[in-house]
Protein backbone atom coordinates (compact mmCIF):
# COMPACT_ATOMS: atom_id res chain seq x y z
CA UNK A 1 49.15 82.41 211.09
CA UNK A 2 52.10 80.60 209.21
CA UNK A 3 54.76 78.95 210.99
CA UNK A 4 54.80 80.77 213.99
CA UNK A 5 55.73 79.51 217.48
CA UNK A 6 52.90 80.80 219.05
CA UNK A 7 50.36 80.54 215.89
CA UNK A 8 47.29 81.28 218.12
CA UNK A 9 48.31 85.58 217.93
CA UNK A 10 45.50 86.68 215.40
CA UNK A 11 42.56 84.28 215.98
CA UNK A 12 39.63 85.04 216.99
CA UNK A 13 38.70 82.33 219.12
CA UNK A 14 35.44 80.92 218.84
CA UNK A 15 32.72 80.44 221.95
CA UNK A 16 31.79 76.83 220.61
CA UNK A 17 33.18 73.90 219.30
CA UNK A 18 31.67 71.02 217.56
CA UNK A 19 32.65 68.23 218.95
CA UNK A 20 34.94 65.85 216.90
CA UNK A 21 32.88 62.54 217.19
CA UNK A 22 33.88 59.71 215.26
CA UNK A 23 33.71 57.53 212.95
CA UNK A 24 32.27 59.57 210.62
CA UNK A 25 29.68 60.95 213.25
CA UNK A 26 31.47 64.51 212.50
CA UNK A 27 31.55 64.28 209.50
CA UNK A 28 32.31 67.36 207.01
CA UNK A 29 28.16 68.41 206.45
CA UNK A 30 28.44 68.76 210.24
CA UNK A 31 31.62 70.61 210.74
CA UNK A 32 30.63 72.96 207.34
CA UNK A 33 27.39 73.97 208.83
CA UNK A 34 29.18 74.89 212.55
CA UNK A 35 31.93 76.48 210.49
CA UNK A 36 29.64 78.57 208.39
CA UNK A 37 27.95 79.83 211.39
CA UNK A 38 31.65 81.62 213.08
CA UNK A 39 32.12 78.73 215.27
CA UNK A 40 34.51 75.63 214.89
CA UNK A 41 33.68 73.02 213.05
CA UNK A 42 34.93 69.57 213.49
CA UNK A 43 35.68 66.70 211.70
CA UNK A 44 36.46 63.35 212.92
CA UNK A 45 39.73 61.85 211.43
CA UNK A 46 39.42 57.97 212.92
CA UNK A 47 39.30 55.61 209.72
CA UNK A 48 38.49 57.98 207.23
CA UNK A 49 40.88 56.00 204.65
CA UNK A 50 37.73 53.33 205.38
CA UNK A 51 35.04 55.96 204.99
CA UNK A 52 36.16 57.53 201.93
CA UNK A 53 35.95 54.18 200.18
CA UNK A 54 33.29 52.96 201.05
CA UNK A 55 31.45 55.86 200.40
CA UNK A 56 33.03 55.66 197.16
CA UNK A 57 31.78 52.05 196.93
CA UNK A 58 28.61 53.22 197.84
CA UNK A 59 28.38 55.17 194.70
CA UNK A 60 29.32 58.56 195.91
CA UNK A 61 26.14 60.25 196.23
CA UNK A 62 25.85 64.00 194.85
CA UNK A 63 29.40 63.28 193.50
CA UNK A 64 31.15 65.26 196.99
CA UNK A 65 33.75 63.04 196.88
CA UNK A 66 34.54 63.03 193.51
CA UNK A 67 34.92 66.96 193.34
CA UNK A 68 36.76 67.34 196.19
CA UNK A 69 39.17 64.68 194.93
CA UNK A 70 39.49 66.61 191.78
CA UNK A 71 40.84 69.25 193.67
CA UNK A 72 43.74 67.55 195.11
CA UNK A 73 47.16 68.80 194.02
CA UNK A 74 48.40 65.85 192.43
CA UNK A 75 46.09 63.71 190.40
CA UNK A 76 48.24 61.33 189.57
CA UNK A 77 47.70 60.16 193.52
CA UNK A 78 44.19 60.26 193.39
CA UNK A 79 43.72 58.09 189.95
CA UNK A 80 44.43 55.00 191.65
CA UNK A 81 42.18 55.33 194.45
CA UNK A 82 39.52 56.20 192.31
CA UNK A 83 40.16 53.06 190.14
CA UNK A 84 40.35 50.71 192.81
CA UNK A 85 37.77 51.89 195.07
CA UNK A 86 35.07 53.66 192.83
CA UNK A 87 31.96 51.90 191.94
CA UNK A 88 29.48 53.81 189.67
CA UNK A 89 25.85 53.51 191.18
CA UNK A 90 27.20 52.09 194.29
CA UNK A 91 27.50 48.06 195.09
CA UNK A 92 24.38 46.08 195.69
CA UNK A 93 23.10 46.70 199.46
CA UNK A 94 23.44 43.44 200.71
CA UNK A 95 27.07 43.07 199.19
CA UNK A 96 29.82 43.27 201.66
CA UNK A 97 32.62 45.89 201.01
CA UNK A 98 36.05 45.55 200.14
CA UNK A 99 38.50 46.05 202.40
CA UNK A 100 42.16 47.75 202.53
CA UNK A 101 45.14 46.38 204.14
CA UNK A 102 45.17 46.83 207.91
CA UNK A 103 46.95 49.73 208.92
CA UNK A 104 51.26 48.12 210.24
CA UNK A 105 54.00 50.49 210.68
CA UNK A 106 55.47 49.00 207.76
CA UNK A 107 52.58 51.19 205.54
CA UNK A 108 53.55 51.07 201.95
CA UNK A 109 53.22 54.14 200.03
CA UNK A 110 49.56 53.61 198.63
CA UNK A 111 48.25 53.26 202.02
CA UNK A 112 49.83 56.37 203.27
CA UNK A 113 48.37 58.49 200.17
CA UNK A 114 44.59 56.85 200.64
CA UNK A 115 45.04 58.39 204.38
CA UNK A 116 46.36 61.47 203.05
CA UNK A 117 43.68 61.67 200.34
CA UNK A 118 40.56 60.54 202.38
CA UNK A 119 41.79 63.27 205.18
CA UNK A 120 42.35 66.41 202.71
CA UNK A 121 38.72 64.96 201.34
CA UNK A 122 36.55 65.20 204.25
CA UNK A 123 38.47 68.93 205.61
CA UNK A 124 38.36 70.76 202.01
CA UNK A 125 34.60 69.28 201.50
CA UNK A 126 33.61 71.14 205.57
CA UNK A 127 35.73 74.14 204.38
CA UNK A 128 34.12 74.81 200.90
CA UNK A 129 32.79 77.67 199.89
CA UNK A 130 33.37 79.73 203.27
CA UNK A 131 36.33 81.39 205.68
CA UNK A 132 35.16 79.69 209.09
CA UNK A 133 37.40 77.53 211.15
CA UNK A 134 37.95 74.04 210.38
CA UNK A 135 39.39 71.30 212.69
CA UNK A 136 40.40 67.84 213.06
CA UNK A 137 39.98 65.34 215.54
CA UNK A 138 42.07 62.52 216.64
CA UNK A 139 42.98 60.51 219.12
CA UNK A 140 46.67 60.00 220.36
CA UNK A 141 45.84 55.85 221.14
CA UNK A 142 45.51 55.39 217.24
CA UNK A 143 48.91 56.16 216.56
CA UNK A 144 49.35 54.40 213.28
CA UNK A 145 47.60 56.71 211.08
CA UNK A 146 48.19 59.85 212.67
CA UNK A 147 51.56 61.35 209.99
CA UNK A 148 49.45 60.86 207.12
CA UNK A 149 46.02 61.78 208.40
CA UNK A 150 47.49 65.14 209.93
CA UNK A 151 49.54 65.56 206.70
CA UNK A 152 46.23 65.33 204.26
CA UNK A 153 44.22 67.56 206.31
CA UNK A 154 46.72 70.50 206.11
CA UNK A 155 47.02 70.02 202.38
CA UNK A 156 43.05 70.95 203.25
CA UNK A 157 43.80 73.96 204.92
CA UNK A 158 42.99 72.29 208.36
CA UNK A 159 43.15 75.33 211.11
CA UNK A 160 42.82 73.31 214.18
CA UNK A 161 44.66 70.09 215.13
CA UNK A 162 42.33 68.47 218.93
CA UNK A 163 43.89 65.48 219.95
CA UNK A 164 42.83 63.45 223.47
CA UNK A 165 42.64 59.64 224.17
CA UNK A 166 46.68 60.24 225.86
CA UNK A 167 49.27 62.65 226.19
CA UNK A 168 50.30 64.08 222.42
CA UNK A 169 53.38 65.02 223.73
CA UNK A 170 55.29 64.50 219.85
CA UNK A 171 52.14 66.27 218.16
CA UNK A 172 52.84 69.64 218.30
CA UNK A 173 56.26 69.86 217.02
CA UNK A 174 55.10 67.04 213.91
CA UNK A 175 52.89 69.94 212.88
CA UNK A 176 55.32 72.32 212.42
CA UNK A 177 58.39 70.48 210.60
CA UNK A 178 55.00 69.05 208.43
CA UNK A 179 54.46 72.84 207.36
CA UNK A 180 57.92 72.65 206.00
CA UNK A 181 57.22 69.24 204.71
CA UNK A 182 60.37 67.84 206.15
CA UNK A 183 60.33 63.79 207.40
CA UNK A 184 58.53 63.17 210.75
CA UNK A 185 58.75 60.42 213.21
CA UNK A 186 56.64 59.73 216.29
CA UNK A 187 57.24 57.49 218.90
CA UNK A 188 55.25 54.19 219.06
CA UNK A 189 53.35 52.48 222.16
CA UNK A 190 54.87 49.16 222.25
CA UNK A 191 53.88 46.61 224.82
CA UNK A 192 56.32 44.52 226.24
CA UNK A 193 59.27 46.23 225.00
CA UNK A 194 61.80 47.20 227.53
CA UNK A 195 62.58 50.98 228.31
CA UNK A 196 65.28 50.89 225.99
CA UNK A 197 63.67 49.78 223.11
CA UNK A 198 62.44 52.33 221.47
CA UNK A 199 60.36 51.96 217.96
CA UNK A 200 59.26 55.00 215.67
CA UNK A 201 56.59 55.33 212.82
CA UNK A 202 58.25 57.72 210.37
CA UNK A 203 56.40 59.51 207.56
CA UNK A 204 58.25 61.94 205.04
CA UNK A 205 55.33 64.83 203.26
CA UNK A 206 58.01 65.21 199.78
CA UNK A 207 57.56 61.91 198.93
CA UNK A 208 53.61 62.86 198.12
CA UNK A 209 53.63 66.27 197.80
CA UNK A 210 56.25 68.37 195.43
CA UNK A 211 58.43 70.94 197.14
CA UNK A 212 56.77 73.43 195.07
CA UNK A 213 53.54 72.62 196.97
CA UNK A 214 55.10 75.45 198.79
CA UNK A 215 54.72 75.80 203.13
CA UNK A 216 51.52 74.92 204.36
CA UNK A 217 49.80 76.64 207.29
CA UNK A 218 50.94 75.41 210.44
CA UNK A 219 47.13 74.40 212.35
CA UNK A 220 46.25 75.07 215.89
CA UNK A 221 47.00 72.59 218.29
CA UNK A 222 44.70 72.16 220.70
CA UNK A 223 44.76 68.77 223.61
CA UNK A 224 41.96 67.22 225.19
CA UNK A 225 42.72 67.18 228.85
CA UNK A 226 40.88 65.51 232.00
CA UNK A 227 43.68 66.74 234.25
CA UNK A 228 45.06 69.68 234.92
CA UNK A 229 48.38 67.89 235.70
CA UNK A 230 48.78 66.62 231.89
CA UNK A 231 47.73 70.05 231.25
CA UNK A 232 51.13 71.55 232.81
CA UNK A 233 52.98 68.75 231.93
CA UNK A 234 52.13 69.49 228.00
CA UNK A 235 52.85 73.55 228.25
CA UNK A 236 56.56 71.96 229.49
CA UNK A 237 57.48 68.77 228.40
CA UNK A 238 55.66 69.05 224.54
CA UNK A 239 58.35 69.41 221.74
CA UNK A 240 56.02 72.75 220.45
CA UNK A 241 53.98 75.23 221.38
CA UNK A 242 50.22 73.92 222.73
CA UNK A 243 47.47 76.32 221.68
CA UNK A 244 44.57 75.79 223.85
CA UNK A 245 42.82 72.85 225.78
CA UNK A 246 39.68 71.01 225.93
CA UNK A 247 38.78 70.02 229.71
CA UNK A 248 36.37 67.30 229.61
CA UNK A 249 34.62 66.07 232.47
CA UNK A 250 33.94 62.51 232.44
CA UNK A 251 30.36 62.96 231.80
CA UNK A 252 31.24 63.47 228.17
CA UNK A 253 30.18 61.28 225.50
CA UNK A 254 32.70 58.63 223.97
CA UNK A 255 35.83 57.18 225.37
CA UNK A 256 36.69 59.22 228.62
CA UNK A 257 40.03 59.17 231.17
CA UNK A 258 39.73 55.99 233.36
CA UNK A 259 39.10 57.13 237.17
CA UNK A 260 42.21 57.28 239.51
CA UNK A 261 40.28 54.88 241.41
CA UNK A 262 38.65 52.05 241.47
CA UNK A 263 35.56 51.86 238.71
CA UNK A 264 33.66 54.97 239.61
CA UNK A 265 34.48 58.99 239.28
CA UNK A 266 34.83 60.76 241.94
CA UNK A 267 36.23 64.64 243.13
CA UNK A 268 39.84 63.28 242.22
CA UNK A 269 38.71 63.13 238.82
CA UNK A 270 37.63 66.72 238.13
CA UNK A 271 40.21 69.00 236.42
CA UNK A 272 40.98 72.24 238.40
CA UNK A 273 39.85 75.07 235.69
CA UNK A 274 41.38 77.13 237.69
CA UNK A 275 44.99 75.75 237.68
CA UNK A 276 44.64 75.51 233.99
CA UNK A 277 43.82 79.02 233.51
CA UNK A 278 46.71 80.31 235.42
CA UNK A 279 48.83 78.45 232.31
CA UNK A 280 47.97 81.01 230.18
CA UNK A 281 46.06 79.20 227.51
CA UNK A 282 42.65 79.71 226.01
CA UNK A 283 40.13 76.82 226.67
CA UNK A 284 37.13 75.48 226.23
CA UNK A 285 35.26 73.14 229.09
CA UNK A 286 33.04 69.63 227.60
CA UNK A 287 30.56 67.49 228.93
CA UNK A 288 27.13 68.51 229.78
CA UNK A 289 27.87 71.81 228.30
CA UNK A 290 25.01 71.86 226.19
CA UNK A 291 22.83 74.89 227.50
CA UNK A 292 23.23 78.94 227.98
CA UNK A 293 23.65 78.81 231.40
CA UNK A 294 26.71 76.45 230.98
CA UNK A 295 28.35 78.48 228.96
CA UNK A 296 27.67 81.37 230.64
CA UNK A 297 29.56 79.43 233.92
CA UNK A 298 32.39 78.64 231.96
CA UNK A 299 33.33 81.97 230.80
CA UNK A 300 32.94 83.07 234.23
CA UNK A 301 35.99 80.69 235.34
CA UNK A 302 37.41 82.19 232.62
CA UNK A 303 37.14 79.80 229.38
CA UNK A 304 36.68 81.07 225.86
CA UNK A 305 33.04 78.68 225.62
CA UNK A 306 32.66 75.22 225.68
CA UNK A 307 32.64 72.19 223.23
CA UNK A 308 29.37 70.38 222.29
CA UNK A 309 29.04 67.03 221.08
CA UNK A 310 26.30 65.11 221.93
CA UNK A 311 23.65 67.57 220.79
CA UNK A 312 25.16 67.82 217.34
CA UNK A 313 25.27 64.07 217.41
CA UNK A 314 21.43 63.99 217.12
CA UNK A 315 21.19 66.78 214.52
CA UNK A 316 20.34 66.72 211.05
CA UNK A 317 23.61 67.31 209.61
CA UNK A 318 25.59 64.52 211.67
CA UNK A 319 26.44 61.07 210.12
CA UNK A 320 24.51 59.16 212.44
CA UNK A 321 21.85 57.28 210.99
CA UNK A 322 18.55 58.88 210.74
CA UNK A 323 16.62 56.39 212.40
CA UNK A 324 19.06 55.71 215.23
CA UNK A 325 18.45 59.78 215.51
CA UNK A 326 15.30 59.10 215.98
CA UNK A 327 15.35 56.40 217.93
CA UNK A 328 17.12 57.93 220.57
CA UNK A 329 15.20 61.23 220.48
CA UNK A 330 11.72 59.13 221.52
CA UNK A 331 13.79 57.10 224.52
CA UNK A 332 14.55 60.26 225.66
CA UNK A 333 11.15 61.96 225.45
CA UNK A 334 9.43 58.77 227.26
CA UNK A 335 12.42 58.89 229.99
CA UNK A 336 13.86 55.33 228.70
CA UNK A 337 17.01 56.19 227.51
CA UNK A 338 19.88 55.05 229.37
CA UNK A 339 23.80 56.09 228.64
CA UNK A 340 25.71 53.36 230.10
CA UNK A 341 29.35 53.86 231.08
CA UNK A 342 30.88 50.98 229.55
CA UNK A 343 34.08 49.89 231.39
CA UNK A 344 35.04 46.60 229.38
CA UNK A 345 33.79 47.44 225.92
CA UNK A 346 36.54 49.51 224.10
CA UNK A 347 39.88 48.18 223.18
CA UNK A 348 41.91 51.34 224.05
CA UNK A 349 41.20 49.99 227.98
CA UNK A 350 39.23 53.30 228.39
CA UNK A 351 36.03 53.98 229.79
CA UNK A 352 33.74 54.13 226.61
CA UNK A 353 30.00 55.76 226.64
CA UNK A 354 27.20 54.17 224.84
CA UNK A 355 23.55 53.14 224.36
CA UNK A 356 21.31 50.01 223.36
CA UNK A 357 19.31 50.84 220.24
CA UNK A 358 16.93 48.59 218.04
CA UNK A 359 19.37 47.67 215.53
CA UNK A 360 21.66 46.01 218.23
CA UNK A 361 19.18 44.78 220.91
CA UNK A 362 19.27 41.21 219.31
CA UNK A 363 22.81 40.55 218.19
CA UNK A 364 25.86 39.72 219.91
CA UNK A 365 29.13 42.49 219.22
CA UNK A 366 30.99 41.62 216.44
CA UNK A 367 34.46 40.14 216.89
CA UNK A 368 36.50 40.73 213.66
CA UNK A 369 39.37 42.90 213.42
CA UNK A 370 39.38 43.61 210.03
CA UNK A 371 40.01 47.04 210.14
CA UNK A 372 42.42 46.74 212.84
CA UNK A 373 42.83 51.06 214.04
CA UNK A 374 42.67 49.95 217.50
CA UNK A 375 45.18 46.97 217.64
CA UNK A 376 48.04 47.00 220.14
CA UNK A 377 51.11 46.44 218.97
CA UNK A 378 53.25 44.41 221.12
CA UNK A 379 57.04 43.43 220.64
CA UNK A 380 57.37 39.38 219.67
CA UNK A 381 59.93 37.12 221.03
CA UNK A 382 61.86 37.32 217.93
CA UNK A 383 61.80 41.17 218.29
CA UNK A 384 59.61 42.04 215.60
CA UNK A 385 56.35 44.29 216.05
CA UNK A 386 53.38 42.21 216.24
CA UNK A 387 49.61 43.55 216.30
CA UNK A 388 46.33 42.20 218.54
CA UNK A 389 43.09 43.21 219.52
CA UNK A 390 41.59 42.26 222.53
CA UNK A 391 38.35 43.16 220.41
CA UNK A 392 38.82 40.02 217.51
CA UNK A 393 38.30 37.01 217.84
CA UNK A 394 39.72 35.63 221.08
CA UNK A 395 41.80 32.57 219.89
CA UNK A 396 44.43 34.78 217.70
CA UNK A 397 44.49 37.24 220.66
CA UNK A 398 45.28 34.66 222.85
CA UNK A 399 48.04 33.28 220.92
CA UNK A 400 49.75 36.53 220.70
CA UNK A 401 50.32 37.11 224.16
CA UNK A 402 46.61 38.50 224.98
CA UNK A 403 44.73 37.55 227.99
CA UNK A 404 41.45 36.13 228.52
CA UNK A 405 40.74 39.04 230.81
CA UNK A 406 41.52 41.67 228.62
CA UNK A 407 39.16 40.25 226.02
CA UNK A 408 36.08 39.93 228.18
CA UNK A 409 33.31 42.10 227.59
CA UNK A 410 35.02 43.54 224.23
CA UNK A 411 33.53 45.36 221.24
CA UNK A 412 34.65 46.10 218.02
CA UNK A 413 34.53 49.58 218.15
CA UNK A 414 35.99 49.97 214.10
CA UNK A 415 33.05 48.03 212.86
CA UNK A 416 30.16 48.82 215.31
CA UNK A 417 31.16 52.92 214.68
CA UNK A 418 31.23 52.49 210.96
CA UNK A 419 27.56 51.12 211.23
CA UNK A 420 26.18 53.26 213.26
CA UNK A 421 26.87 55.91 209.87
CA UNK A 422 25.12 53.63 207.49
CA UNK A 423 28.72 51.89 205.99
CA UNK A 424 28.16 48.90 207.90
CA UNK A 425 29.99 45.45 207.19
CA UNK A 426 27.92 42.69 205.67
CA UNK A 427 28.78 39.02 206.92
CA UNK A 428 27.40 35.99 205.45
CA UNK A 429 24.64 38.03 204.93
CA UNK A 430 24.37 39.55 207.98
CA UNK A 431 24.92 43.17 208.63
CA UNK A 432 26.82 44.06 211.63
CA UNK A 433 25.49 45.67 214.50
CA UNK A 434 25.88 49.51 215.36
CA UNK A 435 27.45 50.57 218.13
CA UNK A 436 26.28 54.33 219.36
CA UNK A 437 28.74 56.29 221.59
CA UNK A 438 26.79 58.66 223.97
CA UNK A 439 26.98 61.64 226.37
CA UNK A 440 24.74 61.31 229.48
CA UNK A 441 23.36 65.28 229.16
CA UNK A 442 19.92 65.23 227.17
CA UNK A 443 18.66 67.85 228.53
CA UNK A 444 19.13 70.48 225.82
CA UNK A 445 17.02 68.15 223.52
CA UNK A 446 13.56 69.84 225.30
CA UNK A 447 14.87 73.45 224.88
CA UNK A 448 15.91 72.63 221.02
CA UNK A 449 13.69 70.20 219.79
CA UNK A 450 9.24 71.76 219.99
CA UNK A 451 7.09 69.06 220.92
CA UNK A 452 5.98 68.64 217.49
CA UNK A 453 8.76 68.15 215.61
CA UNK A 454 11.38 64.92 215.74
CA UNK A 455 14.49 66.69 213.91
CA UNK A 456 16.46 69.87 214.60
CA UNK A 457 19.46 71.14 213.03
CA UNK A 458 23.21 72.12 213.71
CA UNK A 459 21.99 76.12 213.46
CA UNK A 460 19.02 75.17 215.99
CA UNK A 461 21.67 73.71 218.28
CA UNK A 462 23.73 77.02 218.38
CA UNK A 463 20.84 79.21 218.40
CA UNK A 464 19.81 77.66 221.16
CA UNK A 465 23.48 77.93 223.06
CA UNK A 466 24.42 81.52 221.89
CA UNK A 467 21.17 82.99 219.87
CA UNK A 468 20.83 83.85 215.93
């Protein structure tokens, strides 16, 4: 499976896969244990330069970190991360963490190797120590991170590449001149730029990486469709070969296609599975998918299985914190827990799924854009690329060409995310609030989970979809 146009020939695909939830929800003890069990595991690659050091100011606990960065092919990259970002026995609790530059086209070098490092990190720690699959997600909307990100997790041995959140028309064909590690460029969104203005984040693997590195495995590519439209229109118009889809209905957890109209779904919205079959291309159908019987329906329209995320959100192994697990595991059992489809809170403009826990109930969202992974970058008057997000705080926003309207209702999904793992911000003293993305099927919890007990694992999920 190196370098070929159709790179999918000799795998054997697998029935489920493991979500890619981010940040940090998928994280590598999540995709390992799928992985080791013949199914694909994911990780999620939003932020994970801001994961890896802040679980590196958080002491690194059990040392992961630290032994998969010892593994990395050059060490001369890593010593500098490890310098600046590594705090032995971990920063007091209550002190806030540092923070790296936000992420600007104009990324200088050290920014592009923490990506690369903190990506080969988390996909060599869920591949250790086994041969199972191994993917990454991303999405296409955070476009400023994506070369170096995809980059670092194929130094990992990465086998799948799942990208949604737009149409990753550029992705496929980045993957394979990256397996020869020659220079890459992808096209930029840029707001208010006329059709002829045309702006490119480039990203060139030999300047990280020595040529006798050697070629790296070309991963999977695999989009995350809602349509069966964009489906067709990727087997075309994409500049290489598209391995598979994920059709996800808009009951999924997380940030789902808008409707075509109005504010609510409808028939309009639901991919024909049949139309994508006739393509040609495996795939895999997500969003209440989480039982026996709906996998059993899929493969009879002719899917490989189905992908899974909310009920490996609430598993052992997932980065979620345990007593948001918890939490949400007891709303469920007393019938109080309500997934609300959120059409103002995300920054992307998406819909965006989520629930009220304890830990939030009593704040209001943050508003700083200090991590900045879901800014839009807009063209300024003096035609230079400028950055907003309708997520900060409103009075910047404003001033850079935002509108009020696009700023009601807003969250700050970077932050809120990042808590909702445990590597919360601290402000003035105050920690920020989580914010927990959500799919609206629960009802696999009351096969899984036996009256008695309050936790379950990422085996206990797939035992319960496909058996031991």
């Amino acid at each position: 499976m190196r370098n070929n146009q159709d790179s999918s020939q000799a795998v054997a695909w697998p029935t489920i896969i493991q979500g890619g939830m981010g940040v940090g929800v998928s994280n590598w003890c999540l995709a390992r244990a799928v992985a080791l069990r013949g199914q694909l595991g994911v990780v999620s690659g939003t932020a994970l330069d801001t994961v890896l050091i802040r679980r590196l100011q958080d002491g690194d606990p059990g040392g992961h970190l630290r032994r998969a960065l010892a593994a990395f092919p050059q060490q001369e990259v890593v010593q500098p991360i490890l310098e600046a970002w590594y705090i032995p026995g971990g920063k007091p609790a209550d002190a806030p963490y540092k923070l790296k530059p936000l992420p600007t086209n104009e990324m200088l070098r050290e920014d592009e190797a923490l990506l690369i490092v903190a990506n080969f990190v988390e996909v060599y720690l869920a591949k250790e120590g086994h041969s199972g699959l191994v993917g990454i997600n991303l999405l296409e909307k955070i476009q400023l991170p994506t070369l170096p990100s995809l980059f670092g997790a194929m130094l990992a041995g990465v086998d799948v590449v799942i990208m949604g959140g737009g149409i990753p028309l550029s992705i496929p064909g980045l993957l394979d001149k990256m397996a020869q590690l020659e220079p890459v460029e992808m096209r930029l969104n840029v707001v208010s730029a006329n059709r002829d203005q045309v702006f490119h984040t480039s990203f060139h693997p030999g300047t990280h990486v020595s040529a006798a590195q050697g070629e790296l495995k070309r991963p999977l590519f695999f989009a995350v469709i809602a349509s069966d439209v964009l489906a067709k229109t990727l087997v075309k118009k994409a500049n290489g070969h598209v391995d598979g889809f994920v059709i996800e209905h808009h009951s999924a957890g997380g940030h789902n296609a808008p409707p075509r109209r109005g504010d609510a779904y409808g028939e309009r919205d639901v991919c024909s599975v049949q139309k994508v079959a006739e393509l040609g291309r495996p795939f895999w159908l997500a969003g209440s998918c989480a039982s026996p019987e709906s996998l059993a329906a899929a493969k009879a329209m002719g899917a490989y299985g189905v992908q899974v995320g909310t009920a490996f959100a609430c598993c052992e192994e997932s980065g979620i914190l345990d007593s948001i697990k918890s939490e949400i595991i007891e709303k469920h059992r007393k019938g109080t827990l309500e997934v609300i489809t959120d059409f103002k809170a995300s920054p992307t403009g998406y819909p965006f799924k989520r629930v009220e826990v304890e830990a939030n109930a009593r704040r209001e969202a943050c508003r700083a854009c200090d991590l900045g992974y879901l800014r839009t970058i807009y063209l300024k008057s003096d035609g230079i690329l400028g950055y907003r997000c309708p997520a900060g705080p409103r009075k910047p926003f404003l001033s850079k060409g935002g509108t009020a309207d696009e700023a009601e209702g807003k969250h700050c999904l970077c932050n809120g995310l990042l808590a909702t793992i445990g590597l919360g911000q601290t402000r003035r003293g105050i920690p920020v609030q989580p914010l927990v993305t959500w799919g609206e099927d629960m009802s696999f919890l009351d096969a899984i989970l036996d009256p008695n007990k309050s936790a379950y694992t990422a085996g206990d999920v797939l035992d319960f979809l496909i058996g031991s």
